[in-house]
C-alpha atoms as a PDB file:
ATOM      1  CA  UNK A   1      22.929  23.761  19.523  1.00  0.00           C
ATOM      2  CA  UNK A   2      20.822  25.058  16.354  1.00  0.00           C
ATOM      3  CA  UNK A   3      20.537  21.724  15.151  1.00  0.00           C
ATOM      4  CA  UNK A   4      19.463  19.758  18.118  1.00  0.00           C
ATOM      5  CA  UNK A   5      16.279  22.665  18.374  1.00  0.00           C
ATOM      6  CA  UNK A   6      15.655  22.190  14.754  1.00  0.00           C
ATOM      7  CA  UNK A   7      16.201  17.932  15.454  1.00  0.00           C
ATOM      8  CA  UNK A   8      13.337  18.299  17.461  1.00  0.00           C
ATOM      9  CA  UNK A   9      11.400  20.709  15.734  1.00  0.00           C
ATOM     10  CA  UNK A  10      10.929  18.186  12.796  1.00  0.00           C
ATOM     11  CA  UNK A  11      10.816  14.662  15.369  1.00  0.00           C
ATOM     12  CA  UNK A  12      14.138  13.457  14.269  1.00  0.00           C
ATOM     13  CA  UNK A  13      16.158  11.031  16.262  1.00  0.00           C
ATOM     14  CA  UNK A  14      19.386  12.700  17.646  1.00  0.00           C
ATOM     15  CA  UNK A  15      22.484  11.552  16.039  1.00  0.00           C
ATOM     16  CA  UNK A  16      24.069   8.822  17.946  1.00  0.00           C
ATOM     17  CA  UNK A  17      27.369   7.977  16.250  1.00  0.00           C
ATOM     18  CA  UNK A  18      30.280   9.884  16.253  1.00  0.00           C
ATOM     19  CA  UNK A  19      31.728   8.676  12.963  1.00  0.00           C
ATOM     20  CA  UNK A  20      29.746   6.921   9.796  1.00  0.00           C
ATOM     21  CA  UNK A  21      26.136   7.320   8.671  1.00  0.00           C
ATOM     22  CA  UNK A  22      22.836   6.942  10.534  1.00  0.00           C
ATOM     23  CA  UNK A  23      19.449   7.463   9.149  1.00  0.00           C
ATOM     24  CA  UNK A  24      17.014  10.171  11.341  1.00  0.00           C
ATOM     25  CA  UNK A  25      13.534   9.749   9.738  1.00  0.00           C
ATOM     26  CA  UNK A  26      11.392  11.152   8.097  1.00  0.00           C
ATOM     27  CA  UNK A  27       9.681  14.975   8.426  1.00  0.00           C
ATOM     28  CA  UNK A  28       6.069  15.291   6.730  1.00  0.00           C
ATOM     29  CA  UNK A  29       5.801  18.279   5.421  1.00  0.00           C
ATOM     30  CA  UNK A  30       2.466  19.899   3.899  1.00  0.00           C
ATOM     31  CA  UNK A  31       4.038  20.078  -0.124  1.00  0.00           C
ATOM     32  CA  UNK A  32       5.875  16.684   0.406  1.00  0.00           C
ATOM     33  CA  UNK A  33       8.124  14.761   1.998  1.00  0.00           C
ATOM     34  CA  UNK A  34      12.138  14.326   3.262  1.00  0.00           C
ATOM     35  CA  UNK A  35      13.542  11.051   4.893  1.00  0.00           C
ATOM     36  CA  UNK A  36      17.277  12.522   6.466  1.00  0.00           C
ATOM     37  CA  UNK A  37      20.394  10.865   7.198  1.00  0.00           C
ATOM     38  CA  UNK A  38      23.767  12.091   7.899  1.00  0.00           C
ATOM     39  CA  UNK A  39      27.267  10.996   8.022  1.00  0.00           C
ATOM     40  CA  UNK A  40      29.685  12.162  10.532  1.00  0.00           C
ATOM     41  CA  UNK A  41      33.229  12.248   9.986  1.00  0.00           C
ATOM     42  CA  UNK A  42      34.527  14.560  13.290  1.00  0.00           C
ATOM     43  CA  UNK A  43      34.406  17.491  12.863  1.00  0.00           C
ATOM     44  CA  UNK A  44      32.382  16.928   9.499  1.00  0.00           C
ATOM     45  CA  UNK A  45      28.722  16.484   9.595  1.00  0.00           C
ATOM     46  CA  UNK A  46      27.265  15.496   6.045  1.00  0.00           C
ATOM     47  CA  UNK A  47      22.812  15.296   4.948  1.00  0.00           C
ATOM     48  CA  UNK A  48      21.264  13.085   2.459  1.00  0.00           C
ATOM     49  CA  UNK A  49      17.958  14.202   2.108  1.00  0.00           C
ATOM     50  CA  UNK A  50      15.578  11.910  -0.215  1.00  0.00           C
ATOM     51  CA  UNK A  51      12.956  15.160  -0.719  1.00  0.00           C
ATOM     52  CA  UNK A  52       9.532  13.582  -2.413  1.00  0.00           C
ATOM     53  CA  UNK A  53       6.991  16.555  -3.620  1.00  0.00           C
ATOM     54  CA  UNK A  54       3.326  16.095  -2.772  1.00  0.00           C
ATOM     55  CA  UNK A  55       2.320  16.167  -6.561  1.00  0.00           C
ATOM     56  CA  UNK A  56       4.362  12.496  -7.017  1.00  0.00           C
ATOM     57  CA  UNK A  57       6.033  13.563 -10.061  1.00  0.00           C
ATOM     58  CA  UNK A  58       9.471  14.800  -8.010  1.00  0.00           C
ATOM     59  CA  UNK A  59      11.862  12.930  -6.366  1.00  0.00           C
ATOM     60  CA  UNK A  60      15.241  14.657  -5.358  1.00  0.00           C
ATOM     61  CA  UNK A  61      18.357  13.203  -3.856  1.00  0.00           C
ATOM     62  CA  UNK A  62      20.524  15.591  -2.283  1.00  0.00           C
ATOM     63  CA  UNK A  63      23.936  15.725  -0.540  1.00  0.00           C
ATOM     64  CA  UNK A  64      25.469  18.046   1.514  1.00  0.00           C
ATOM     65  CA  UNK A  65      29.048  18.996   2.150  1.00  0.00           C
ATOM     66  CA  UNK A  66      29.948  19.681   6.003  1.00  0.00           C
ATOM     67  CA  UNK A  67      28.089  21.564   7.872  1.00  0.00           C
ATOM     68  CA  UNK A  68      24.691  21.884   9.810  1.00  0.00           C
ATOM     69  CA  UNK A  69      21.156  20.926   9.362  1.00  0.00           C
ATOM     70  CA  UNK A  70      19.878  24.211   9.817  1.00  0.00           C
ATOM     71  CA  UNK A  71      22.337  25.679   6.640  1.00  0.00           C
ATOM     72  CA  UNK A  72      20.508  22.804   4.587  1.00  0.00           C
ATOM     73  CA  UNK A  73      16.996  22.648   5.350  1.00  0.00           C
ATOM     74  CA  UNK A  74      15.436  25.667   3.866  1.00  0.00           C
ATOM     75  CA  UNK A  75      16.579  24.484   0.602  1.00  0.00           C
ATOM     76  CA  UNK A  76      14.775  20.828   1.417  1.00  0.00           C
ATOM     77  CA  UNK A  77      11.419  22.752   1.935  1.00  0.00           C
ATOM     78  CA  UNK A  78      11.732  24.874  -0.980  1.00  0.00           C
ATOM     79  CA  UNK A  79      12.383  21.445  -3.212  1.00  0.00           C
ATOM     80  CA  UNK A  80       9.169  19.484  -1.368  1.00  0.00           C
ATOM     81  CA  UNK A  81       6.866  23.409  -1.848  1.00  0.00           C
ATOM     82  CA  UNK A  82       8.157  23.404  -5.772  1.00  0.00           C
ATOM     83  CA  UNK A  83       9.721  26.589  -5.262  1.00  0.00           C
ATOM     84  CA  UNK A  84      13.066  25.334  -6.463  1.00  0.00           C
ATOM     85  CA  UNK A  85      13.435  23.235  -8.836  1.00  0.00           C
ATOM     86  CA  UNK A  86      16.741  21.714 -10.443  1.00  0.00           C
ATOM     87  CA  UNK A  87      17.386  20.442 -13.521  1.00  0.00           C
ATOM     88  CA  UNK A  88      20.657  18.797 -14.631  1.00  0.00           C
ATOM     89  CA  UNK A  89      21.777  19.578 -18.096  1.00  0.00           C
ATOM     90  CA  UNK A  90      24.371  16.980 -19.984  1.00  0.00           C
ATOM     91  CA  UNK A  91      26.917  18.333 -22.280  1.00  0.00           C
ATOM     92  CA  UNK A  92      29.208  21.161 -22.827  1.00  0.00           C
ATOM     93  CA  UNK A  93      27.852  24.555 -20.966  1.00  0.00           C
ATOM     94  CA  UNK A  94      26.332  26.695 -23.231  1.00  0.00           C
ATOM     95  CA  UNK A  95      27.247  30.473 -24.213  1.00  0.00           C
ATOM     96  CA  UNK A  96      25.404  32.934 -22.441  1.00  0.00           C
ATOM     97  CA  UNK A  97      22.887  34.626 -25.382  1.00  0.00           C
END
């Protein structure tokens, strides 16, 4: 029931399918952007968030495993406010100093 309050909250379209993936739209947000799809697979409900910062220089594609919008969607906001960023580092993990 949490997410179809929070569905609302941000104007997104109620899931319709019961299995495969269906976009939702997009939530403006005042730091950026998020357009928000998700795959179902009952019981398992997957995001894909495309999260675009308000500056233009940060673009972030994120999946989800299972579970609900509302576990997710702090974490969009943070990436869209800059307050989390995420970096991806290639090659071997490094020591801790």
């Amino acid at each position: 029931m949490e997410d179809f309050d929070l569905l609302n909250e941000l104007a997104l379209t109620q899931p319709t399918l019961d299995e495969g993936s269906e976009y939702l739209g997009r939530v403006l947000m005042e730091d950026g952007e998020s357009w928000v799809d998700v795959t179902k697979h009952m019981p398992l409900k997957c995001w894909d968030f495309s999260v675009f910062a308000a500056d233009g220089k940060r673009q972030y594609q994120v999946s989800t495993g299972s579970g609900d919008l509302a576990d997710y969607w702090p974490t969009v906001e943070q990436l869209a406010d800059g307050m989390l960023i995420v970096s991806m580092v290639d090659g071997e993990p490094a020591e801790p100093a």
